[in-house]
C-alpha atoms as a PDB file:
ATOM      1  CA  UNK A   1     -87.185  89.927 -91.504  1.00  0.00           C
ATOM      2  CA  UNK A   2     -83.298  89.004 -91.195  1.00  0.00           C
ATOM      3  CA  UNK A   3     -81.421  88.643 -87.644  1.00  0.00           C
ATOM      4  CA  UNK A   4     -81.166  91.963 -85.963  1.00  0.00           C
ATOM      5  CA  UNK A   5     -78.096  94.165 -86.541  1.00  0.00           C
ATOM      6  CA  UNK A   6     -76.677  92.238 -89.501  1.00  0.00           C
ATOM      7  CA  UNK A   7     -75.261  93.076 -93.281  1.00  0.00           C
ATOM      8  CA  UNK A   8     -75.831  90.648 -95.610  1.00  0.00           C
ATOM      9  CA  UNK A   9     -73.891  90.213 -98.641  1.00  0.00           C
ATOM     10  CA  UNK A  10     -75.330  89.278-102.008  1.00  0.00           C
ATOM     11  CA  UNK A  11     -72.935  87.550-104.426  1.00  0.00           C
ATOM     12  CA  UNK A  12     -73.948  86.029-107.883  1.00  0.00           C
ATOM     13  CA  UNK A  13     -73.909  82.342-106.428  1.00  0.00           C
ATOM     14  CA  UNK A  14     -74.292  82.967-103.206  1.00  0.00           C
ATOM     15  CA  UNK A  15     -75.358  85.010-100.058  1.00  0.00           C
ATOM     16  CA  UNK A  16     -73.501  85.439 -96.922  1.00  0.00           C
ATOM     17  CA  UNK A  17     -73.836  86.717 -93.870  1.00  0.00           C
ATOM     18  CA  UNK A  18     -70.732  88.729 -92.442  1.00  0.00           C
ATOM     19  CA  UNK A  19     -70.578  88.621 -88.607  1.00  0.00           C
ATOM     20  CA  UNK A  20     -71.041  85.251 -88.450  1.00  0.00           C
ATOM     21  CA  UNK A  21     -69.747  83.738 -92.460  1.00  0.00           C
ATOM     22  CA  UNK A  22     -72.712  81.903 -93.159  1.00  0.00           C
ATOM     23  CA  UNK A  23     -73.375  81.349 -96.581  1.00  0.00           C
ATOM     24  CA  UNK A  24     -76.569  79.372 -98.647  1.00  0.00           C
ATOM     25  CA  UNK A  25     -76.153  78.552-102.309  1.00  0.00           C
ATOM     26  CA  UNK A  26     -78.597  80.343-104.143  1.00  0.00           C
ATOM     27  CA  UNK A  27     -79.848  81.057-107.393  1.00  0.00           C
ATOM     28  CA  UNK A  28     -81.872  84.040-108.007  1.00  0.00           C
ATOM     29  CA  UNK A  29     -85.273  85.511-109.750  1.00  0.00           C
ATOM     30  CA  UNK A  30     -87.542  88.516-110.356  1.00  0.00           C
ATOM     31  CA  UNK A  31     -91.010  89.087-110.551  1.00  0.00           C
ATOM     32  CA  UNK A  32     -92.291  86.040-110.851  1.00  0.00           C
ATOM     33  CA  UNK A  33     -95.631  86.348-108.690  1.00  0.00           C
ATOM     34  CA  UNK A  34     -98.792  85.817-110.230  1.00  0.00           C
ATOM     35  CA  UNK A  35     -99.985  88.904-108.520  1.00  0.00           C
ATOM     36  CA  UNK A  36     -97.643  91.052-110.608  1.00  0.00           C
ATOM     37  CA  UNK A  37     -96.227  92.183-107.701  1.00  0.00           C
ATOM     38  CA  UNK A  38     -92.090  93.290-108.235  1.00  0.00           C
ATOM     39  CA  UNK A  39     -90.069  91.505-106.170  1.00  0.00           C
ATOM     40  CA  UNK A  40     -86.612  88.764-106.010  1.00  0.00           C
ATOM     41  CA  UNK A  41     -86.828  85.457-105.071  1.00  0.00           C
ATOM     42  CA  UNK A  42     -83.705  84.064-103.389  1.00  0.00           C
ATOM     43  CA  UNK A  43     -83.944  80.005-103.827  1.00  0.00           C
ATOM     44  CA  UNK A  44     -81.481  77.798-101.832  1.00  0.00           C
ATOM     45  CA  UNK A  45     -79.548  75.519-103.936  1.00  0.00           C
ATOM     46  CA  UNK A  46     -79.458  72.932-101.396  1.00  0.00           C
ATOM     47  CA  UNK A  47     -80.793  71.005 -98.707  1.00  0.00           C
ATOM     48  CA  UNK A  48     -78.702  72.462 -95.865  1.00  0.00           C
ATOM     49  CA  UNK A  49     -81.183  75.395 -94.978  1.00  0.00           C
ATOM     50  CA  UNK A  50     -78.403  77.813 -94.869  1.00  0.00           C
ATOM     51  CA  UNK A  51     -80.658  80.053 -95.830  1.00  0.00           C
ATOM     52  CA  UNK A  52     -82.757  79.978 -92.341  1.00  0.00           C
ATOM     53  CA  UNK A  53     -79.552  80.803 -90.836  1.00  0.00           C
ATOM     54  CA  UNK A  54     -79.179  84.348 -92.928  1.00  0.00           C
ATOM     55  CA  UNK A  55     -82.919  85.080 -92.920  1.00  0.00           C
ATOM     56  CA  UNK A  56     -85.311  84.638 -90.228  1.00  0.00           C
ATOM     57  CA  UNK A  57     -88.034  84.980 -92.328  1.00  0.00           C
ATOM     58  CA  UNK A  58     -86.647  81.656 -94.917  1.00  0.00           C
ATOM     59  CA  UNK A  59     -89.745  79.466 -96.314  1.00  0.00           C
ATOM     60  CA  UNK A  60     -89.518  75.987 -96.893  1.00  0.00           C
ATOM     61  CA  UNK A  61     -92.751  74.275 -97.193  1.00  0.00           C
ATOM     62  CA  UNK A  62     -91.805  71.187 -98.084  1.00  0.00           C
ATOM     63  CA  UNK A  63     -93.291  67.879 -96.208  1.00  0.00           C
ATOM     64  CA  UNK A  64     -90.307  65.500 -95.392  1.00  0.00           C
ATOM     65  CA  UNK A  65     -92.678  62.103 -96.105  1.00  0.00           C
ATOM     66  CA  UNK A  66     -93.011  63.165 -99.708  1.00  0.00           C
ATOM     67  CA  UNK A  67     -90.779  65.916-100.713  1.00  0.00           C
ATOM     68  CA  UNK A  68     -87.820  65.890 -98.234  1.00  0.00           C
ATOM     69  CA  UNK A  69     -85.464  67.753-101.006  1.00  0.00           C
ATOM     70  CA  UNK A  70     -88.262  71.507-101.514  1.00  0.00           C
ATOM     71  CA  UNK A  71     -84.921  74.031-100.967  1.00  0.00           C
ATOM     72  CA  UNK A  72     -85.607  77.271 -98.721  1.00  0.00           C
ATOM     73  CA  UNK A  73     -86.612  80.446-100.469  1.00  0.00           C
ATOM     74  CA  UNK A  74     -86.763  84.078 -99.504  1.00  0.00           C
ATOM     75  CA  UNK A  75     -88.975  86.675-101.069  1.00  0.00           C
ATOM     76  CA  UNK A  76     -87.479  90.177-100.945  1.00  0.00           C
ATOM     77  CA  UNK A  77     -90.511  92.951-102.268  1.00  0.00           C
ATOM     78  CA  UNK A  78     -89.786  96.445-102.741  1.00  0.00           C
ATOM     79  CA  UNK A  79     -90.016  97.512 -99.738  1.00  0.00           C
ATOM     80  CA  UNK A  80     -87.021  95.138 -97.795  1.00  0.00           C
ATOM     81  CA  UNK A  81     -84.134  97.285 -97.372  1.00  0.00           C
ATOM     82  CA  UNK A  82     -82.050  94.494 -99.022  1.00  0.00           C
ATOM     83  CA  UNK A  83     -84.398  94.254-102.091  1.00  0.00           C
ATOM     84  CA  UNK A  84     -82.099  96.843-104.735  1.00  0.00           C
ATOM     85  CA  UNK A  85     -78.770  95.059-103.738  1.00  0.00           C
ATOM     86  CA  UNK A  86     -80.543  91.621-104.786  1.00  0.00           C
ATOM     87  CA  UNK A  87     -81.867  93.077-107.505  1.00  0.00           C
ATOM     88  CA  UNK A  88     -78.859  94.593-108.643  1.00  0.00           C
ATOM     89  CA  UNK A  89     -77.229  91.477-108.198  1.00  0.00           C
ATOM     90  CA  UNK A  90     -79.211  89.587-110.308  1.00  0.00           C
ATOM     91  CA  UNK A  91     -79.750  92.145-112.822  1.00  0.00           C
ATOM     92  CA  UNK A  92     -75.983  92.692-113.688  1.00  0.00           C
ATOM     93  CA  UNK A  93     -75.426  88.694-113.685  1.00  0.00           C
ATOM     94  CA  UNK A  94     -78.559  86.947-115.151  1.00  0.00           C
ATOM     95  CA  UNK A  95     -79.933  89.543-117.727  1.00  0.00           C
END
């Protein structure tokens, strides 16, 4: 899931992590599986893959022949401990 033994903080543009400071550009969204499934979707802004550096678990599928710019994205379902914070986050800022 995310680095052992770290706090995470979840800001409207941003996430960062506070031992070490690192922080990913992000933009934010919620349940938007096709499976119905509740969950929010933490999308990297940019290409730095910040976002690997905060969660372990980052996906970025992208192929760098054809589409070298795909930004990192974390899922966060119900039952991450960090889910309600996101959620909160976005809620209060992009509702």
């Amino acid at each position: 899931m995310t680095k052992a033994n770290t706090a995470i903080k979840f800001n409207k543009h941003n996430v960062r992590h506070i031992e070490s400071n690192k922080k990913a550009r992000i933009h934010y969204s919620l349940d938007n599986r096709i499976d119905g499934r509740k969950c929010v979707t933490l999308y990297e802004k940019d290409s730095q893959r910040n976002l690997h550096e905060i969660f372990s678990d980052a996906i970025n599928n992208s192929d760098m022949m054809t589409d070298y710019f795909e930004a990192s994205r974390v899922v966060l379902f119900e039952d991450n401990p960090f889910y309600q914070i996101a959620r909160n986050v976005a809620e209060k800022h992009f509702s």
